[in-house]
C-alpha atoms as a PDB file:
ATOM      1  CA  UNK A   1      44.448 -15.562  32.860  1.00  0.00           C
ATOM      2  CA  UNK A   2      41.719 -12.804  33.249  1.00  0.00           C
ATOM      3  CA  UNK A   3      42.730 -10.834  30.501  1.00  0.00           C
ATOM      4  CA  UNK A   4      42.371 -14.134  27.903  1.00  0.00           C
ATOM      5  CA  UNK A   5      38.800 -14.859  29.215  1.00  0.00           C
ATOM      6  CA  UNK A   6      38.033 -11.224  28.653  1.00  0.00           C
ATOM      7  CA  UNK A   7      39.621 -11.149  24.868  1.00  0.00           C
ATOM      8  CA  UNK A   8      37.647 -14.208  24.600  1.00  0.00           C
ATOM      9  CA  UNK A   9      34.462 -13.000  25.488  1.00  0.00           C
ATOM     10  CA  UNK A  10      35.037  -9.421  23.372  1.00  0.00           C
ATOM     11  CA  UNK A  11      36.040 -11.117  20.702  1.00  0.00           C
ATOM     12  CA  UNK A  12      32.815 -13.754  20.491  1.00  0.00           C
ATOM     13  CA  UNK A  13      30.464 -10.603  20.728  1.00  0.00           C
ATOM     14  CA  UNK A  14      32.264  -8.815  17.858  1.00  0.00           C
ATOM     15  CA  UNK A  15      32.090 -12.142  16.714  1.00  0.00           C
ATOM     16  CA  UNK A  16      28.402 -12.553  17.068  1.00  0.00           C
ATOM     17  CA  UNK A  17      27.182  -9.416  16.381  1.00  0.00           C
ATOM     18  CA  UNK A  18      29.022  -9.210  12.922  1.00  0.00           C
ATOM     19  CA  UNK A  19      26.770 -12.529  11.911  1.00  0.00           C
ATOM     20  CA  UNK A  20      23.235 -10.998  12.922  1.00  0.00           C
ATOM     21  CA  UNK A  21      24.578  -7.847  10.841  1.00  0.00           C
ATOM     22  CA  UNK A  22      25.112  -9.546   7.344  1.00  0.00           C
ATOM     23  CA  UNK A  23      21.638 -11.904   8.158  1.00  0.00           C
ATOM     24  CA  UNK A  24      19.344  -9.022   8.651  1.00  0.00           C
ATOM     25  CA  UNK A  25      20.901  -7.227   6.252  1.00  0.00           C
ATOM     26  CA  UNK A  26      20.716 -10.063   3.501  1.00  0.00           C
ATOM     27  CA  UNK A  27      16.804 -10.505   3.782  1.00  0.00           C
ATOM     28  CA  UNK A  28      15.434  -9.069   0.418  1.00  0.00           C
ATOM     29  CA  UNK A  29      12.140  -8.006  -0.075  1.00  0.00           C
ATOM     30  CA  UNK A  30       9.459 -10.956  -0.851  1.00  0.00           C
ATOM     31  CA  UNK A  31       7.753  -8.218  -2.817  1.00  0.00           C
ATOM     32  CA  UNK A  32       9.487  -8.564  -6.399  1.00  0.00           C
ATOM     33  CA  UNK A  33       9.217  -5.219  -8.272  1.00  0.00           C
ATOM     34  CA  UNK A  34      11.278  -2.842 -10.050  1.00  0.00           C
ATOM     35  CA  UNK A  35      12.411   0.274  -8.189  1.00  0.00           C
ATOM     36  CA  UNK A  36      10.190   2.620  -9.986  1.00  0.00           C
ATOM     37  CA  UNK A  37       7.102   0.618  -9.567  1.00  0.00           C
ATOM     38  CA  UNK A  38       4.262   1.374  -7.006  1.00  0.00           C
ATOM     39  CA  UNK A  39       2.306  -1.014  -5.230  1.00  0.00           C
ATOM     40  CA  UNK A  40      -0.700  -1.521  -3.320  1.00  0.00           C
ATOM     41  CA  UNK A  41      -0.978  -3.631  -0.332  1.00  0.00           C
ATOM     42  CA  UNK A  42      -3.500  -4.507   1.979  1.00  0.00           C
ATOM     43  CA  UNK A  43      -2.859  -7.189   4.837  1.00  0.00           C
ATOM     44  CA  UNK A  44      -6.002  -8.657   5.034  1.00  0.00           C
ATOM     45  CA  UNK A  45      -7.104 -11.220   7.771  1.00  0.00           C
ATOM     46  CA  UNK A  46     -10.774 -12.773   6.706  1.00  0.00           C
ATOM     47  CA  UNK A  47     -11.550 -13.118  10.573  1.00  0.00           C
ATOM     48  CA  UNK A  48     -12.006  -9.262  10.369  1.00  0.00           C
ATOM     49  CA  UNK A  49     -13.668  -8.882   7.033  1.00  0.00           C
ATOM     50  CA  UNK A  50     -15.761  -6.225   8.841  1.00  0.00           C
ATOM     51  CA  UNK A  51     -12.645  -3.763   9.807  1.00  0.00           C
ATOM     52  CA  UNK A  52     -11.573  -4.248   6.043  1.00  0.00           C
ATOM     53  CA  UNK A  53     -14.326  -2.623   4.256  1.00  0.00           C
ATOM     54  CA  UNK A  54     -13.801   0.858   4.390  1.00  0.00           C
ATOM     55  CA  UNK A  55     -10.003   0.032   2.903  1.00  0.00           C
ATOM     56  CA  UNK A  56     -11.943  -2.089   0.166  1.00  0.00           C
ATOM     57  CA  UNK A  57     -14.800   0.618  -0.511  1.00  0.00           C
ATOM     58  CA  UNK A  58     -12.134   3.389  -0.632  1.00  0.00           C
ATOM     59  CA  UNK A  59     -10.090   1.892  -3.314  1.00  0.00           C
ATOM     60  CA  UNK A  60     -12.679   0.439  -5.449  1.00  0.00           C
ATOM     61  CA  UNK A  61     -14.166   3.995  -5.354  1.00  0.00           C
ATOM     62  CA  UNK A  62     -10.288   5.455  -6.201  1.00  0.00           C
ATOM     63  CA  UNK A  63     -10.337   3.176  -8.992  1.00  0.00           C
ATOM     64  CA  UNK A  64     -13.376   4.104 -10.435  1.00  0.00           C
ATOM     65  CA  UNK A  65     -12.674   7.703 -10.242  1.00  0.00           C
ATOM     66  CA  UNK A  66      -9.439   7.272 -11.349  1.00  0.00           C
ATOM     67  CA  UNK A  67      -8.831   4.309 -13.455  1.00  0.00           C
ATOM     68  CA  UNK A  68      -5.642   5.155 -14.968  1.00  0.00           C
ATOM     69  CA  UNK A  69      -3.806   6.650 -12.265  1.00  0.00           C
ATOM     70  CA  UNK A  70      -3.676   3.781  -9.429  1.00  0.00           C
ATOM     71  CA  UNK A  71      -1.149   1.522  -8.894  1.00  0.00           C
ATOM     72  CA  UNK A  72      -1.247  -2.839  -8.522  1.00  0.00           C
ATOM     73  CA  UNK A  73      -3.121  -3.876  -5.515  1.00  0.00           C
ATOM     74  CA  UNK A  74      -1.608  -6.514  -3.655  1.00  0.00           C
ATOM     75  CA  UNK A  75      -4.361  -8.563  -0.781  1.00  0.00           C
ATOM     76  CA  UNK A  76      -2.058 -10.124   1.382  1.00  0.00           C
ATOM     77  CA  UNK A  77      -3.659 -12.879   3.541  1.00  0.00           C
ATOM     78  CA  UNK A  78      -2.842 -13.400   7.278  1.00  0.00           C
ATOM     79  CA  UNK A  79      -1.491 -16.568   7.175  1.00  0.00           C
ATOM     80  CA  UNK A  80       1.433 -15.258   4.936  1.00  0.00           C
ATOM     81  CA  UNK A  81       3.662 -14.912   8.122  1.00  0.00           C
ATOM     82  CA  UNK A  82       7.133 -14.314   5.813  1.00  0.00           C
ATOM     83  CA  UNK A  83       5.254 -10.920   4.350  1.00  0.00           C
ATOM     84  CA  UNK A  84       3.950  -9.887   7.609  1.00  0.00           C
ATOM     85  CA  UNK A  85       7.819 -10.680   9.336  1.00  0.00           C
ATOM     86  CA  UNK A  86       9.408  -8.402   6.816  1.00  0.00           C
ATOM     87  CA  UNK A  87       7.004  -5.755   6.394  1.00  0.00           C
ATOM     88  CA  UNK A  88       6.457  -5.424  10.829  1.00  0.00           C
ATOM     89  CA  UNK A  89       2.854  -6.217  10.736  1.00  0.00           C
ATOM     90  CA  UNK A  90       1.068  -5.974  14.041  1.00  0.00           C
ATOM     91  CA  UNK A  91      -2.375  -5.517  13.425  1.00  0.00           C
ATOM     92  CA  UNK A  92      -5.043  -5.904  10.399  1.00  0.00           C
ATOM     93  CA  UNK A  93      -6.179  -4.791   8.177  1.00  0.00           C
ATOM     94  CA  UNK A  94      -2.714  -2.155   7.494  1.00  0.00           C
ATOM     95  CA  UNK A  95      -2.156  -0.825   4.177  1.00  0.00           C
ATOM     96  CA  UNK A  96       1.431   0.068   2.862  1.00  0.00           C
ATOM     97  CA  UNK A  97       2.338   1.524  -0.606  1.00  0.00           C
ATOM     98  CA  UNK A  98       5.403   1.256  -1.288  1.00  0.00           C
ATOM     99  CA  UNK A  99       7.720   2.490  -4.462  1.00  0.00           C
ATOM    100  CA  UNK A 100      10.583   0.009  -4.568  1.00  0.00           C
ATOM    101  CA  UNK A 101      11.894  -0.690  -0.841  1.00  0.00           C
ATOM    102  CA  UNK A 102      10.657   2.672   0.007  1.00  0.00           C
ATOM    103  CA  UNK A 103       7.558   3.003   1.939  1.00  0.00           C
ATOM    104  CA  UNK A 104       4.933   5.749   1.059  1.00  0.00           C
ATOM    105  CA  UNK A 105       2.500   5.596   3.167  1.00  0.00           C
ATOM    106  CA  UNK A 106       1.352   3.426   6.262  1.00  0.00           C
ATOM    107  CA  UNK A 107      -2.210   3.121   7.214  1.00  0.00           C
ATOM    108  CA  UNK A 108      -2.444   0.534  10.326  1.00  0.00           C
ATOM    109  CA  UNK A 109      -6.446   0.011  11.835  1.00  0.00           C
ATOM    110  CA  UNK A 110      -9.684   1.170  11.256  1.00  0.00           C
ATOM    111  CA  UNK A 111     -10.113   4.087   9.532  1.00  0.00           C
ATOM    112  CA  UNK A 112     -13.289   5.673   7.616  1.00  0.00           C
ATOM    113  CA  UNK A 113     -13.402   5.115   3.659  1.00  0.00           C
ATOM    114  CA  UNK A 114     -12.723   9.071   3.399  1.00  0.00           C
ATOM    115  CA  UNK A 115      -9.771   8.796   5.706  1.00  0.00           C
ATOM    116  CA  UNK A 116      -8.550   6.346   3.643  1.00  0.00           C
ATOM    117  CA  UNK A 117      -9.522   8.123   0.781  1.00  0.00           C
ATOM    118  CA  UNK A 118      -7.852  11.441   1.565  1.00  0.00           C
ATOM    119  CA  UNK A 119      -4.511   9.697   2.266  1.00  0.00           C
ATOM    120  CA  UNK A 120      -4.508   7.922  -1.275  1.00  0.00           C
ATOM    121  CA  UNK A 121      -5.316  10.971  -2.960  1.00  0.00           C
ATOM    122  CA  UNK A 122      -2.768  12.945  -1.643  1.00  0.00           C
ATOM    123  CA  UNK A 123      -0.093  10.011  -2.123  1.00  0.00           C
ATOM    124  CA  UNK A 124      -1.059   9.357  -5.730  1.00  0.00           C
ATOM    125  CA  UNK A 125      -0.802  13.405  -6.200  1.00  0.00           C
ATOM    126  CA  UNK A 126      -4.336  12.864  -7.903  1.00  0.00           C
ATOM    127  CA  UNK A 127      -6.151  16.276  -8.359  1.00  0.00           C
ATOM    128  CA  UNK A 128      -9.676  16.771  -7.659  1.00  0.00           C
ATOM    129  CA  UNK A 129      -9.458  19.211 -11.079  1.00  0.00           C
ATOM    130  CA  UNK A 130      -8.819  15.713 -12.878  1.00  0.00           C
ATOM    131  CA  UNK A 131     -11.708  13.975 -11.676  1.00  0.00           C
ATOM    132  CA  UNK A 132     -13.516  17.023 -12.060  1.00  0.00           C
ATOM    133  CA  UNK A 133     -12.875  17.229 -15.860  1.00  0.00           C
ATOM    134  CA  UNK A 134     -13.417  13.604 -16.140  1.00  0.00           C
ATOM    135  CA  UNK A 135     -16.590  14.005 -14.578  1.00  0.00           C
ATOM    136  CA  UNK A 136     -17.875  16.885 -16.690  1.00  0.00           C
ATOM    137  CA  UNK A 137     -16.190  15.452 -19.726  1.00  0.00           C
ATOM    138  CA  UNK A 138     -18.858  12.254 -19.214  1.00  0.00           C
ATOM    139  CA  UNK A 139     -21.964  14.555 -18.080  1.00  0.00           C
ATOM    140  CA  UNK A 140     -21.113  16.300 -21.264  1.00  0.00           C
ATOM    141  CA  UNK A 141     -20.544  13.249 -23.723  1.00  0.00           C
ATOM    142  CA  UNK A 142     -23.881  11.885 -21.894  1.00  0.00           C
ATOM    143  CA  UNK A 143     -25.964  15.004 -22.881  1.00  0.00           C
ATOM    144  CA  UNK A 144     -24.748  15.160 -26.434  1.00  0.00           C
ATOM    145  CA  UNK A 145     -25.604  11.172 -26.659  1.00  0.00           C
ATOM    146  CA  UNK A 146     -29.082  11.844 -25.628  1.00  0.00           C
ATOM    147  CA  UNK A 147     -29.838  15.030 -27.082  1.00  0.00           C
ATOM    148  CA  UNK A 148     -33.024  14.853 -29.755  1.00  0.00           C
ATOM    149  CA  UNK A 149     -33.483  17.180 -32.453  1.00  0.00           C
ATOM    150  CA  UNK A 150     -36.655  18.881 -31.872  1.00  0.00           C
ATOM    151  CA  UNK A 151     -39.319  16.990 -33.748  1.00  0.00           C
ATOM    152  CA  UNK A 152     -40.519  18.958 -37.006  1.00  0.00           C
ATOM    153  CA  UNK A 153     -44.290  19.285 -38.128  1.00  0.00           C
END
């Protein structure tokens, strides 16, 4: 009699365990984007506008030194509790980017816009050289728009 109450109780753990296996492993990502894609994402919570904007100022300043080069951002509001379930959100503001299911980068807190900054830079493999060139390219276009031919008497 002891050793059917035993298979009984094996066999509903095996049992029960092989259902919470194929449910966790059926949840897709809420996210819809191809594999190759990158994404932004910032999990924003307007209570704490304040410890959100050095991750605002950071990437408005990425995208205006590099407008070509920086991926969809995604501002994903508190009270979106299926995103913050899958993606393991504990605190806000916490920025992911993410290439397909694969997660890039991480940034969870407070951090200073050149934290921030430094991070992006290095994910995005943008070089300072780039911005650089860009830079000089406009100081350059700038000076030849203004320049005046001397006046002749």
């Amino acid at each position: 009699m002891d050793k059917y109450i035993e298979l009984m109780i094996v066999s509903s753990i095996f049992l029960l365990s092989s259902c919470f296996s194929t449910t966790a492993s059926s949840i897709e990502n809420p996210l819809l984007q191809h594999e190759e894609e990158t994404i932004t994402v910032l999990f924003s919570d307007s209570s704490k506008m304040q410890d959100e904007k050095t991750y605002y100022d950071a990437l408005l300043e990425l995208k205006q030194d590099y407008p070509s080069n920086i991926p969809s951002l995604l501002i994903v509001d508190a009270n979106e509790r299926d995103l913050i379930r899958y993606f393991n959100i504990e605190q806000f503001p916490t920025m992911l980017v993410l290439t397909g299911e694969q997660e890039d980068l991480r940034m969870e807190g407070t951090f200073s816009k050149d934290e921030i900054l430094a991070h992006l830079v290095e994910i995005f493999h943008l070089e300072k050289e780039t911005k650089l060139s860009t830079s000089l390219l406009s100081h350059t276009f700038l000076q030849f728009y203004t320049y005046r031919a001397p006046a002749s008497y």
